[in-house]
PDB file of N, CA and C in Angstrom:
ATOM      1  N   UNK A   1     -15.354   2.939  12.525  1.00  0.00           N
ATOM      2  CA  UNK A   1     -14.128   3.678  12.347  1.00  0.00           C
ATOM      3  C   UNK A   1     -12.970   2.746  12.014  1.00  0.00           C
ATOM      4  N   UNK A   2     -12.927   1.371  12.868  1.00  0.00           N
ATOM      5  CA  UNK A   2     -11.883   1.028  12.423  1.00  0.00           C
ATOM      6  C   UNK A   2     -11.941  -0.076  10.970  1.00  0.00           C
ATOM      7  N   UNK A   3     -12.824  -0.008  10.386  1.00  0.00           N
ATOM      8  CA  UNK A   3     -13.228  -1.062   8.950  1.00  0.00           C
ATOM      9  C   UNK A   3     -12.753   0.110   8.155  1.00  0.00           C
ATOM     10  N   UNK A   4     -12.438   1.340   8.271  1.00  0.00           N
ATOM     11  CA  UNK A   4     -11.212   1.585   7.212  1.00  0.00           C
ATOM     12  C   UNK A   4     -10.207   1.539   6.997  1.00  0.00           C
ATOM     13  N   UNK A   5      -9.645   1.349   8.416  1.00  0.00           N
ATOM     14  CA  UNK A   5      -8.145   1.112   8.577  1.00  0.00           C
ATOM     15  C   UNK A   5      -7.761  -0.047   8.226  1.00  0.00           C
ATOM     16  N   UNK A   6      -9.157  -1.234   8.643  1.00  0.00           N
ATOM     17  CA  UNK A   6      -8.585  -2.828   8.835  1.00  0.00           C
ATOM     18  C   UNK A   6      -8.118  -2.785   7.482  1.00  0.00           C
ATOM     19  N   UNK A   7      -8.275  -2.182   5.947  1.00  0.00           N
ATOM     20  CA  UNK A   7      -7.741  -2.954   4.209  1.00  0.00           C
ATOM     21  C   UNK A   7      -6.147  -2.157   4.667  1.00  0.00           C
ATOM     22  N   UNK A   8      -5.871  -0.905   5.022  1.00  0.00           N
ATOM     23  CA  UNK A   8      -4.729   0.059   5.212  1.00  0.00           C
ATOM     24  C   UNK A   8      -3.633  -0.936   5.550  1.00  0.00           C
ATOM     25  N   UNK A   9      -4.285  -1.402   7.033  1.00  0.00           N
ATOM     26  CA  UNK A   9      -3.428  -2.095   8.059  1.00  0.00           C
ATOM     27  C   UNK A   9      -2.833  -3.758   7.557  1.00  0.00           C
ATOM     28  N   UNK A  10      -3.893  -4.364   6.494  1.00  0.00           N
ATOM     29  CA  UNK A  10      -3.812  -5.644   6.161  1.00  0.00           C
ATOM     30  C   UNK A  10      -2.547  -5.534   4.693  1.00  0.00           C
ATOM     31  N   UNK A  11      -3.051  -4.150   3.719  1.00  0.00           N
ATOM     32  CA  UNK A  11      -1.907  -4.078   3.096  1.00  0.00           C
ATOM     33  C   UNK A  11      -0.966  -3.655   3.640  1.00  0.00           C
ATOM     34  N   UNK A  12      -0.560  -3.101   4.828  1.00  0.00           N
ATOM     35  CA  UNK A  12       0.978  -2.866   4.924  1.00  0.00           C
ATOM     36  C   UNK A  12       1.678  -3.767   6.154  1.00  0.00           C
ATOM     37  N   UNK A  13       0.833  -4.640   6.149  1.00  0.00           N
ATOM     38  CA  UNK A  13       1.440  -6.137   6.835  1.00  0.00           C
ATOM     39  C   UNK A  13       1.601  -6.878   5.539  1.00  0.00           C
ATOM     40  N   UNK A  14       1.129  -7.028   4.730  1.00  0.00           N
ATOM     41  CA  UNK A  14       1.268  -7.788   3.595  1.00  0.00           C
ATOM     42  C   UNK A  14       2.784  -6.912   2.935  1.00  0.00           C
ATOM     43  N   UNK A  15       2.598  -5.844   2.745  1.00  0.00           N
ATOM     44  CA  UNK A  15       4.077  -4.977   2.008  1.00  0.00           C
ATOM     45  C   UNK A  15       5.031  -5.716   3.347  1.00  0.00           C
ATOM     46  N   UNK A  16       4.619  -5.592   4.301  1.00  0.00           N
ATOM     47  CA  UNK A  16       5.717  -6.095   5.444  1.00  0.00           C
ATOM     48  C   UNK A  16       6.538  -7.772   5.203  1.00  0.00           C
ATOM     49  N   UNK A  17       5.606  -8.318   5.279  1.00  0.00           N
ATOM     50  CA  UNK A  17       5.408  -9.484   5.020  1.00  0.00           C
ATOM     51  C   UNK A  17       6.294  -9.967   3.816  1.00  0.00           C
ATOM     52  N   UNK A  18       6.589  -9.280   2.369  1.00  0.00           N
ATOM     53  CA  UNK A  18       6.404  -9.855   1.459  1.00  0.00           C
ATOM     54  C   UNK A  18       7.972  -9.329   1.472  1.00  0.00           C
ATOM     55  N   UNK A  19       8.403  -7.631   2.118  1.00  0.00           N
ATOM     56  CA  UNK A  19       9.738  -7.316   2.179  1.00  0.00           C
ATOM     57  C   UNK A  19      10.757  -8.538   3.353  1.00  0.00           C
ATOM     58  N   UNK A  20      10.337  -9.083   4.067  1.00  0.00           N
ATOM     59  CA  UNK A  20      10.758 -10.461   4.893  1.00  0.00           C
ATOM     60  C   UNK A  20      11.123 -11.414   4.595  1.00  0.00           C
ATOM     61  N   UNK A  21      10.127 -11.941   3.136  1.00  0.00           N
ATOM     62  CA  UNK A  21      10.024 -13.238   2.728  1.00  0.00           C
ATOM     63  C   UNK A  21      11.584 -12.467   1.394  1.00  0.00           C
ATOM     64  N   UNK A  22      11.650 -11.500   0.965  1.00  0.00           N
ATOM     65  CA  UNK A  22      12.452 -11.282   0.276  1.00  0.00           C
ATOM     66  C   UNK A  22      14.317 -11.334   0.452  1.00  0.00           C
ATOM     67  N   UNK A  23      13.932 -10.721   1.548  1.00  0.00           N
ATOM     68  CA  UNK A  23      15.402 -10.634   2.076  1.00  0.00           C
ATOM     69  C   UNK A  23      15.996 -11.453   3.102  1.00  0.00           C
ATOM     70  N   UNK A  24      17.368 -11.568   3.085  1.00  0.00           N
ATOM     71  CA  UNK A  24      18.199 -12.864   3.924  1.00  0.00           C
ATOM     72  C   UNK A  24      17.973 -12.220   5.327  1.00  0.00           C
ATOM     73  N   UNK A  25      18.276 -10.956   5.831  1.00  0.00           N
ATOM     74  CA  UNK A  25      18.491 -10.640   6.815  1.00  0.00           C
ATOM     75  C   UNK A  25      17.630  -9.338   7.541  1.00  0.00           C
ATOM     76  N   UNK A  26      17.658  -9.103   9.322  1.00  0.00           N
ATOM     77  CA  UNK A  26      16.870  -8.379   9.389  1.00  0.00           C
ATOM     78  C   UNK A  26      17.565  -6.791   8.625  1.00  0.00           C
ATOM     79  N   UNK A  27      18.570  -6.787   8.584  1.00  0.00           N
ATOM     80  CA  UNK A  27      19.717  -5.137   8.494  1.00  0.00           C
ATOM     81  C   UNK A  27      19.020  -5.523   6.519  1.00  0.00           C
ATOM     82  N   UNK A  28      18.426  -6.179   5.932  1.00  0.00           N
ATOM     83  CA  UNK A  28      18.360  -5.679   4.670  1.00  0.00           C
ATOM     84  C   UNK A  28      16.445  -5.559   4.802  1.00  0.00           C
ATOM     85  N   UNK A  29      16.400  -6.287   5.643  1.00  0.00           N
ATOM     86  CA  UNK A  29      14.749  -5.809   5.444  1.00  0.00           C
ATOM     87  C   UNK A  29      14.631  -4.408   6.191  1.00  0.00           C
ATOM     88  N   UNK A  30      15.141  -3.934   7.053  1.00  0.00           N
ATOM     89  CA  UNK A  30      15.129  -2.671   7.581  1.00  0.00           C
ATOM     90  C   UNK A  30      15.571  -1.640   6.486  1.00  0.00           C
ATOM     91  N   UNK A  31      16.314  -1.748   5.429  1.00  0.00           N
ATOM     92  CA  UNK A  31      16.876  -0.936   4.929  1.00  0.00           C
ATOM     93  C   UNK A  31      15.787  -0.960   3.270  1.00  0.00           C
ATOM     94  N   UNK A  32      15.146  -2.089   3.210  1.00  0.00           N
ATOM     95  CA  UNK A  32      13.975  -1.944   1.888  1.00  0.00           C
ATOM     96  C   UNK A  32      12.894  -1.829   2.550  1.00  0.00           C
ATOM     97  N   UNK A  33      12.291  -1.446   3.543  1.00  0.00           N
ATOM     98  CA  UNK A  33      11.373  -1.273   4.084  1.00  0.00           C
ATOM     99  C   UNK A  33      11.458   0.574   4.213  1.00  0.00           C
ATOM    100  N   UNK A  34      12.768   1.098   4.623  1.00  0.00           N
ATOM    101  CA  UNK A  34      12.893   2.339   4.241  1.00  0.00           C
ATOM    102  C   UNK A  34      12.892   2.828   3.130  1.00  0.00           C
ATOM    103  N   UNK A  35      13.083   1.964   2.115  1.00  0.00           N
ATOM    104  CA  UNK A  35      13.595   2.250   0.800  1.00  0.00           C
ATOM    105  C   UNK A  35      11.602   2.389   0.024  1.00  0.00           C
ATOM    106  N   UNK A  36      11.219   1.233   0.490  1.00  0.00           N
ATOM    107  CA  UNK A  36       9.282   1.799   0.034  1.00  0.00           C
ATOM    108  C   UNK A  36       8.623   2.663   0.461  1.00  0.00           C
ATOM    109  N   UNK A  37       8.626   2.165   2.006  1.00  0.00           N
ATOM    110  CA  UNK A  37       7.558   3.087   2.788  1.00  0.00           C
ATOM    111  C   UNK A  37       7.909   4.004   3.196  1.00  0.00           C
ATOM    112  N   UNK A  38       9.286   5.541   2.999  1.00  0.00           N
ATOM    113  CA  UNK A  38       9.332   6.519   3.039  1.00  0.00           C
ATOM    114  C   UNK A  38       8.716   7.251   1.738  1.00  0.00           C
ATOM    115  N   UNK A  39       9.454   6.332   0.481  1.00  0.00           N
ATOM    116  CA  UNK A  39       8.827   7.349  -0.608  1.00  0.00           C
ATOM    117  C   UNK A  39       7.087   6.943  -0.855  1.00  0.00           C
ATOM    118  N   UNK A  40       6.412   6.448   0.010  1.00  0.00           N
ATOM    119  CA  UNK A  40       5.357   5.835  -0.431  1.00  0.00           C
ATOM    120  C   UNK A  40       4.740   6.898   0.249  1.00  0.00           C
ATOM    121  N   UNK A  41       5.225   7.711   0.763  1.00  0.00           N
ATOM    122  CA  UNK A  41       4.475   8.874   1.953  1.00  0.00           C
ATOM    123  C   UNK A  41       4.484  10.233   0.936  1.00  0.00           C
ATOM    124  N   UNK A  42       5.553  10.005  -0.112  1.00  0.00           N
ATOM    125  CA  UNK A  42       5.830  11.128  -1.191  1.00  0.00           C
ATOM    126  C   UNK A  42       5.030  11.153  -2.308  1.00  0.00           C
ATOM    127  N   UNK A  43       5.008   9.875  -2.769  1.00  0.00           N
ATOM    128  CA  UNK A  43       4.536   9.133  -3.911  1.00  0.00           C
ATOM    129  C   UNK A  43       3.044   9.248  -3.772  1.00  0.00           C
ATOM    130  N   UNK A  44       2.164   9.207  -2.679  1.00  0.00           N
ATOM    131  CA  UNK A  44       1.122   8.996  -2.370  1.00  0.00           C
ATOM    132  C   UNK A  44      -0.142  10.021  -2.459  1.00  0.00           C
ATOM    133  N   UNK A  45       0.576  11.197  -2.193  1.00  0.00           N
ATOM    134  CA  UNK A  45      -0.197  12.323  -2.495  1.00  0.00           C
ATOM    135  C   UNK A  45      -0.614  13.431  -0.769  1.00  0.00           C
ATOM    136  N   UNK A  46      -0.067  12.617  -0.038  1.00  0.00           N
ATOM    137  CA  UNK A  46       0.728  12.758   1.443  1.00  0.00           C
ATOM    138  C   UNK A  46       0.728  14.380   1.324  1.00  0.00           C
ATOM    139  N   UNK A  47       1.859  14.795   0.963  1.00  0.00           N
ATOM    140  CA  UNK A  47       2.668  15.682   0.927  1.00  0.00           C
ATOM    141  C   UNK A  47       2.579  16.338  -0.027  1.00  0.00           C
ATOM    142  N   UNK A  48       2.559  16.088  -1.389  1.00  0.00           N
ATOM    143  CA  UNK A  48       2.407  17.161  -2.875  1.00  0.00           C
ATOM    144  C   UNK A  48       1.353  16.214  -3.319  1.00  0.00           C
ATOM    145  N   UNK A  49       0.227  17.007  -4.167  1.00  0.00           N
ATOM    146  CA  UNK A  49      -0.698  16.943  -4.650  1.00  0.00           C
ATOM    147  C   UNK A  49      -0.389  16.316  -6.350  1.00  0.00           C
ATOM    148  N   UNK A  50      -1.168  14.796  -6.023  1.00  0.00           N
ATOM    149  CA  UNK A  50      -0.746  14.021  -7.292  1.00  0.00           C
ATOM    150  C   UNK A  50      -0.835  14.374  -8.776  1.00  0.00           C
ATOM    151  N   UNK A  51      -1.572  15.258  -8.567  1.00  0.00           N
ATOM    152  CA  UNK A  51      -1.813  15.631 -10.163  1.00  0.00           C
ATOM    153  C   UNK A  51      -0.429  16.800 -10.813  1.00  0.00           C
ATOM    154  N   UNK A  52       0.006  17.268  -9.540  1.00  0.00           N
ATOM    155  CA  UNK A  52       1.342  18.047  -9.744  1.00  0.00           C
ATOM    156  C   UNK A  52       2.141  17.059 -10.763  1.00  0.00           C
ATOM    157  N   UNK A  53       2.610  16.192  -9.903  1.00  0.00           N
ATOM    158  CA  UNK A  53       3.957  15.446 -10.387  1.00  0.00           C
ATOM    159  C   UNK A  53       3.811  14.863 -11.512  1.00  0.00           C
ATOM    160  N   UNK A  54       4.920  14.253 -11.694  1.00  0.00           N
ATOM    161  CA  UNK A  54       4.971  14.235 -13.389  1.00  0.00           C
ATOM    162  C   UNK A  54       4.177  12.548 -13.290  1.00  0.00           C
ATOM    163  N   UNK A  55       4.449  12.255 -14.606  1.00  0.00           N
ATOM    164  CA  UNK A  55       3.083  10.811 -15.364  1.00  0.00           C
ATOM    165  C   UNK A  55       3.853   9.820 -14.442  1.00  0.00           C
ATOM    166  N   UNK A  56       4.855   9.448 -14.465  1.00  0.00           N
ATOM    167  CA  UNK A  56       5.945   8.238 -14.014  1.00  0.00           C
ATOM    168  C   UNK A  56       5.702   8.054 -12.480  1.00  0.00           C
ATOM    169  N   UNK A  57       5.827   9.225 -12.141  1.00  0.00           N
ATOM    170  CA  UNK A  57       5.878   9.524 -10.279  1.00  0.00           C
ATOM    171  C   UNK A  57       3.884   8.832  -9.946  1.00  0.00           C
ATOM    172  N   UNK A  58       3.121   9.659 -11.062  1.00  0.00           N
ATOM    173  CA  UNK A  58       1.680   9.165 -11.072  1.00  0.00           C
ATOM    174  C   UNK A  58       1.756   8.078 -10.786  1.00  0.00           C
ATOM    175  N   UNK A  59       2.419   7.012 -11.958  1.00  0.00           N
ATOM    176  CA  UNK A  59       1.881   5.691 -12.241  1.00  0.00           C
ATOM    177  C   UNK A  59       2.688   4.979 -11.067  1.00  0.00           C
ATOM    178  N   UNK A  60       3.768   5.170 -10.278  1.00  0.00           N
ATOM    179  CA  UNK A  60       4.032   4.807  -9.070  1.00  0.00           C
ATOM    180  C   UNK A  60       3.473   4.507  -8.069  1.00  0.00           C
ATOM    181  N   UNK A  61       2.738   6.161  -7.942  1.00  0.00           N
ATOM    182  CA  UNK A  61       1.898   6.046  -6.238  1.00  0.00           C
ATOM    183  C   UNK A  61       0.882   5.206  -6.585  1.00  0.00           C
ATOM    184  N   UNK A  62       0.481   4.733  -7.978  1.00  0.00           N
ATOM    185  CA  UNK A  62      -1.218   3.906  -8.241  1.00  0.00           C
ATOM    186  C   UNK A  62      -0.432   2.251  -7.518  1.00  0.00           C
ATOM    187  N   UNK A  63       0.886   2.325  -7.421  1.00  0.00           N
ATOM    188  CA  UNK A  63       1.323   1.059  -6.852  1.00  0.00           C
ATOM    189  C   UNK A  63       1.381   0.178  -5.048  1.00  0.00           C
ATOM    190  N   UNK A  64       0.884   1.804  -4.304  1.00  0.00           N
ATOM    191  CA  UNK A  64       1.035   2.153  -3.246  1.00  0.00           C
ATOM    192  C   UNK A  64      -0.053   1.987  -2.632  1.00  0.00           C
ATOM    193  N   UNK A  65      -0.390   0.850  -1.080  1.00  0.00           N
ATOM    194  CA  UNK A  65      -1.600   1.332  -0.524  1.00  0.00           C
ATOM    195  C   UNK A  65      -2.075   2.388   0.018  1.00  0.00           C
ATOM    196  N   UNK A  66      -1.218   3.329   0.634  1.00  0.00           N
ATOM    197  CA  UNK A  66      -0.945   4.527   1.260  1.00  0.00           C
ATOM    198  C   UNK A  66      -1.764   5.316   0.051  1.00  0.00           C
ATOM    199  N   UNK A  67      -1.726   5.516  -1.208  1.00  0.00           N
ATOM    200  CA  UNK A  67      -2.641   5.990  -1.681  1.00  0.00           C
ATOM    201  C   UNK A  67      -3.769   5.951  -1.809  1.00  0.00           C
ATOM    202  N   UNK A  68      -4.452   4.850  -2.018  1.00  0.00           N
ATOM    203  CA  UNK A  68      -5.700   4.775  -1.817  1.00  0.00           C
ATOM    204  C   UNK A  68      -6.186   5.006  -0.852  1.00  0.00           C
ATOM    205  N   UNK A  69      -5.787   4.428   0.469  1.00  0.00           N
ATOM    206  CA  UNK A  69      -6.069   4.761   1.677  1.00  0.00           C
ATOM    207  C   UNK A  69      -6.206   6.616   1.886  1.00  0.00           C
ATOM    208  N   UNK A  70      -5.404   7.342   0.819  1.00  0.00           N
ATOM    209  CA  UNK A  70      -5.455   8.364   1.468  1.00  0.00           C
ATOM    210  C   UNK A  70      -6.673   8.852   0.920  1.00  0.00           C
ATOM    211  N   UNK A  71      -7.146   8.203  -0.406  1.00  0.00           N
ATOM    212  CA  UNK A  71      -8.523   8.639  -0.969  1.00  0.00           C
ATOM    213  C   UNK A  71      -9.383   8.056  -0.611  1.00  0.00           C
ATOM    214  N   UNK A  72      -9.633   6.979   0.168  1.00  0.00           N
ATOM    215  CA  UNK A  72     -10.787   6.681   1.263  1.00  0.00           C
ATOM    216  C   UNK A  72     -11.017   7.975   2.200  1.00  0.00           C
ATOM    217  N   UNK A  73      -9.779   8.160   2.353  1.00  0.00           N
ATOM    218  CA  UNK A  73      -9.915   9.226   4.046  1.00  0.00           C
ATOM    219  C   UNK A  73     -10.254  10.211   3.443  1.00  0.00           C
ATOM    220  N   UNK A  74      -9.681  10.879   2.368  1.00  0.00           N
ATOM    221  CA  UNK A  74     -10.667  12.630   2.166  1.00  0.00           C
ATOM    222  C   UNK A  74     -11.900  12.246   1.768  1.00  0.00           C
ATOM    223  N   UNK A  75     -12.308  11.041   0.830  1.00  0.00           N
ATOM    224  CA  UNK A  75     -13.701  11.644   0.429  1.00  0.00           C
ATOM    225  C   UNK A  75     -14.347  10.992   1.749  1.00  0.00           C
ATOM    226  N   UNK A  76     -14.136  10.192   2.611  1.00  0.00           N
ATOM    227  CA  UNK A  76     -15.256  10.465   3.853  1.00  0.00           C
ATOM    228  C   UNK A  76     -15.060  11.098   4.981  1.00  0.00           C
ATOM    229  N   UNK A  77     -13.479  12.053   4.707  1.00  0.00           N
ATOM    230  CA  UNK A  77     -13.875  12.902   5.876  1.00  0.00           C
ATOM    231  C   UNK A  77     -13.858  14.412   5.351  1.00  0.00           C
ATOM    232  N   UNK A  78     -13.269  14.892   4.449  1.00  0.00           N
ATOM    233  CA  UNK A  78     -13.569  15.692   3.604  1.00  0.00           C
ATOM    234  C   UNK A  78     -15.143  16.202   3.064  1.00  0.00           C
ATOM    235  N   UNK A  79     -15.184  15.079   1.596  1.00  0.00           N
ATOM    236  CA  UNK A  79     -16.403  14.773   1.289  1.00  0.00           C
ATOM    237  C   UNK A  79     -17.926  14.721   1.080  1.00  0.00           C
ATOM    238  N   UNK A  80     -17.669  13.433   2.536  1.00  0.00           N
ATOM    239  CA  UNK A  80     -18.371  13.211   3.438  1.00  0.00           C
ATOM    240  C   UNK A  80     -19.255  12.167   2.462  1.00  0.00           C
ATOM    241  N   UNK A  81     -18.525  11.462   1.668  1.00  0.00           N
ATOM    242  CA  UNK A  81     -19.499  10.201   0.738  1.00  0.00           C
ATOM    243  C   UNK A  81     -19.437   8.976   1.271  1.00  0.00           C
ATOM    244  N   UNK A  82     -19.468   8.053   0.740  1.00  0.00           N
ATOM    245  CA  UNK A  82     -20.356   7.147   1.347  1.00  0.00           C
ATOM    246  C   UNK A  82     -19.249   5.885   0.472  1.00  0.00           C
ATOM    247  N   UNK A  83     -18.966   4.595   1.287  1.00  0.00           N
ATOM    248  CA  UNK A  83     -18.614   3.614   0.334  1.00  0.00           C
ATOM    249  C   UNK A  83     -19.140   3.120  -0.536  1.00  0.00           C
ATOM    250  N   UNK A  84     -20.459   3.716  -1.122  1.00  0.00           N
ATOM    251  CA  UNK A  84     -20.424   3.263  -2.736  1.00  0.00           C
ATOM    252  C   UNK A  84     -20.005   3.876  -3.811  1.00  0.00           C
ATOM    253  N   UNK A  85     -19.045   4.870  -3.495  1.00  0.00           N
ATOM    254  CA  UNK A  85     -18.526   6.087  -3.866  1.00  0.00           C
ATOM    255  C   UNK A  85     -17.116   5.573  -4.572  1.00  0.00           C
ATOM    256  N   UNK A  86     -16.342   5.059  -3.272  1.00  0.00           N
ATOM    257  CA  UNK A  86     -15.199   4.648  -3.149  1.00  0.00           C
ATOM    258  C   UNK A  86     -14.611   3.731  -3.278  1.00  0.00           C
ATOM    259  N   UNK A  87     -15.509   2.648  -3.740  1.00  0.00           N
ATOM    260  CA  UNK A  87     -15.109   1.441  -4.204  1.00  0.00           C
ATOM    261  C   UNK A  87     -13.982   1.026  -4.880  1.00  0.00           C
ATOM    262  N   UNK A  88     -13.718   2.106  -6.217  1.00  0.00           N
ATOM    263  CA  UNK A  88     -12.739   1.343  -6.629  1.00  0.00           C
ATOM    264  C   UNK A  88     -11.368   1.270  -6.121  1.00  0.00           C
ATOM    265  N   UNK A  89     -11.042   2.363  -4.854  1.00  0.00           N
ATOM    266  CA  UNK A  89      -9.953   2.559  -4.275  1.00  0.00           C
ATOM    267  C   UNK A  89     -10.096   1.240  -3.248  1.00  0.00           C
ATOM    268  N   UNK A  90     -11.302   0.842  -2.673  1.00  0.00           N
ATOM    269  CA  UNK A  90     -11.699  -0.100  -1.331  1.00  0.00           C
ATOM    270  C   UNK A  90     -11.054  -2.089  -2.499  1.00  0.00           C
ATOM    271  N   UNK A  91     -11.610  -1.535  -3.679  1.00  0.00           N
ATOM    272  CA  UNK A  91     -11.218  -2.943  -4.298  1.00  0.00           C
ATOM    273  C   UNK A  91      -9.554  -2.504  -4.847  1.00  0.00           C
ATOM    274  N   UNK A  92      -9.036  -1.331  -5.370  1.00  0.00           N
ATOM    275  CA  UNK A  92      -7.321  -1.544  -5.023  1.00  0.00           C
ATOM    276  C   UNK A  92      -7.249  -2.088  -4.436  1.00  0.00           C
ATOM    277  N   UNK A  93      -7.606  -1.765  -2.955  1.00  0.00           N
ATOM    278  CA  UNK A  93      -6.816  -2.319  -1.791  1.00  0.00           C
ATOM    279  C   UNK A  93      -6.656  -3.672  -1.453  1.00  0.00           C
ATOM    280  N   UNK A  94      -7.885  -4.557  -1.780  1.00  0.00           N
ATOM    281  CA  UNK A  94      -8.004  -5.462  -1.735  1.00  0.00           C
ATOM    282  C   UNK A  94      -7.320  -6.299  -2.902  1.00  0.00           C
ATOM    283  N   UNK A  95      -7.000  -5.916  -4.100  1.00  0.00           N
ATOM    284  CA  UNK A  95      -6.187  -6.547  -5.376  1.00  0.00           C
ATOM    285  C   UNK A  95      -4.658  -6.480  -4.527  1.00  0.00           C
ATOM    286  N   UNK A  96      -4.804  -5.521  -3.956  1.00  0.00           N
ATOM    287  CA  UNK A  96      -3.080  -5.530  -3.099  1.00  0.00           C
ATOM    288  C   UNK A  96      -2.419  -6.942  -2.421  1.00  0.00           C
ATOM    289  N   UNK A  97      -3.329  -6.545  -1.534  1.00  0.00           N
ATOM    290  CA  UNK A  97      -3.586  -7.445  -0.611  1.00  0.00           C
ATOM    291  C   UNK A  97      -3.359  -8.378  -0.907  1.00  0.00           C
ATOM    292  N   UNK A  98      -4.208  -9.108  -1.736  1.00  0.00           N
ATOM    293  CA  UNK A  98      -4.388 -10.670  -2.520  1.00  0.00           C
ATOM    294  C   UNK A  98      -3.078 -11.013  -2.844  1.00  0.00           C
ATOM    295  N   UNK A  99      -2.688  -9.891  -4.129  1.00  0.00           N
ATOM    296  CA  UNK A  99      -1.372  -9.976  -4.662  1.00  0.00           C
ATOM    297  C   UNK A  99      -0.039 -10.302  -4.081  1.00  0.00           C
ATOM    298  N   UNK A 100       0.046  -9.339  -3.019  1.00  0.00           N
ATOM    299  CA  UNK A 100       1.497  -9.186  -2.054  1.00  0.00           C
ATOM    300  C   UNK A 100       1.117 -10.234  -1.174  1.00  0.00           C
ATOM    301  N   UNK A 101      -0.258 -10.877  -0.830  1.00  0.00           N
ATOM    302  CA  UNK A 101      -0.088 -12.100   0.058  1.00  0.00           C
ATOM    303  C   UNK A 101      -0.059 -12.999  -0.860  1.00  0.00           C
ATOM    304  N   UNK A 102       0.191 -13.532  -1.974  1.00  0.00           N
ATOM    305  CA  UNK A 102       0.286 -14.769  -3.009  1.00  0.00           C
ATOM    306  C   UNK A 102       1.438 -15.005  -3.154  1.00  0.00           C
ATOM    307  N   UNK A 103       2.030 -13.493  -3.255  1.00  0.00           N
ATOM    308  CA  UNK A 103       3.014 -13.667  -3.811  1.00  0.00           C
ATOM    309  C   UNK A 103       4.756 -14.254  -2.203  1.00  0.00           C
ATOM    310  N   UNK A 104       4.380 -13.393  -1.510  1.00  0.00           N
ATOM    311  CA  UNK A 104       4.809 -13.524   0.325  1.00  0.00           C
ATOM    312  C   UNK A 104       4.716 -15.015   0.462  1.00  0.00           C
ATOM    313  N   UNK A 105       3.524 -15.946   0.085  1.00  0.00           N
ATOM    314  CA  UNK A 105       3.263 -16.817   0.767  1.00  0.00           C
ATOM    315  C   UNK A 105       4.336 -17.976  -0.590  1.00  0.00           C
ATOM    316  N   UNK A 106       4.486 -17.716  -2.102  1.00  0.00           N
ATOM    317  CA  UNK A 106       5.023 -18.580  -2.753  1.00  0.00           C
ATOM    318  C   UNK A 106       6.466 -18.468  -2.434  1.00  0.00           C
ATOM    319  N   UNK A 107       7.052 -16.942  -1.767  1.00  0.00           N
ATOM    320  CA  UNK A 107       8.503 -17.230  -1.878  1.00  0.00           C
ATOM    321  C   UNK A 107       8.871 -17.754  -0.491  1.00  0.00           C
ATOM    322  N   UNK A 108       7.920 -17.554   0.624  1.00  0.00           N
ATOM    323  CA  UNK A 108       8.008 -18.602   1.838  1.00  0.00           C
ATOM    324  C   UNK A 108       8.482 -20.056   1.826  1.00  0.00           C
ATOM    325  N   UNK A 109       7.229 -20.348   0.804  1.00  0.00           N
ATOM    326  CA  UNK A 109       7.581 -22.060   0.955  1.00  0.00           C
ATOM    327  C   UNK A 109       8.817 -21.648  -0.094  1.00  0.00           C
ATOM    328  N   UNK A 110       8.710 -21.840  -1.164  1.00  0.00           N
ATOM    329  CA  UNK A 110      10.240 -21.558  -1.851  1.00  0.00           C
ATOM    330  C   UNK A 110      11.579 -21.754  -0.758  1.00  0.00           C
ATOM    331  N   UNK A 111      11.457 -20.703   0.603  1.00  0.00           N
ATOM    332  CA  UNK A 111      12.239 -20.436   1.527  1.00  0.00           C
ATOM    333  C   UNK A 111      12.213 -21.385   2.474  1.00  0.00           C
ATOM    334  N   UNK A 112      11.658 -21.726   2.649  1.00  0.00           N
ATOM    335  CA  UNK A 112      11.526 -23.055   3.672  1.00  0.00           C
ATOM    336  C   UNK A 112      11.675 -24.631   3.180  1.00  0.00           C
ATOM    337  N   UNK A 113      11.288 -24.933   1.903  1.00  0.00           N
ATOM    338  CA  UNK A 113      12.091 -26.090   0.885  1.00  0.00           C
ATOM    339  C   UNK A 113      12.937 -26.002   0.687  1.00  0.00           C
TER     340      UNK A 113
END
C-alpha cells in the first residue's frame, strides 16, 4: 500500500524542496507553495474531469504530480489493473522527481556559494 504513495510523497517533497531553494524567505515560500499546490488540486483532474477543460489547462495538469498520482489511484482502485498497466504515469513520476531534484539541488549550491 504504501509503494504508491512513496513516488506521490517523493515528488511533492521535491516540488517542496525546489519552491525553498527558490525563494529568499519563509512568507514567499508559503505564498508559492499556495500559488502551485492549490491549483494543482484543480488542474489535476481532482475536482473536474480533465478531458472537460480546455487544451492549455490539459497541458498544465500533465505538469503536475498530483495527476498522475491520481491515475495510479483509479486504475488500481477503480480498475483494479495491475502496474504494468500504469507505467507510464509510475515513470512521469519518476522524470519529476529526477527533474525538480536536479534542478533544487543546482540552485542550492548556487545558494550556498
Amino acid at each position: 500500500m504504501y509503494k504508491r504513495q512513496a513516488l506521490f510523497i517523493l515528488a511533492s517533497l521535491a516540488l517542496g524542496l525546489l519552491i525553498s531553494t527558490v525563494t529568499k524567505n519563509q512568507m514567499q515560500a508559503m505564498q508559492l507553495s499556495f500559488f502551485v499546490f492549490l491549483p494543482s488540486v484543480l488542474l489535476s483532474g481532482f475536482m473536474f474531469p480533465r478531458e472537460a477543460m480546455p487544451m492549455v489547462f490539459n497541458l498544465l495538469g500533465n505538469l503536475l504530480p498530483l495527476t498522475f498520482y491520481l491515475q495510479i489511484l483509479r486504475g488500481i482502485i477503480l480498475k483494479g489493473v495491475g502496474l504494468s498497466v500504469l507505467w507510464p504515469q509510475i515513470v512521469a513520476l519518476v522524470i519529476f522527481i529526477i527533474i525538480t531534484l536536479t534542478i533544487s539541488i543546482k540552485k542550492f549550491q548556487k545558494k550556498v556559494a
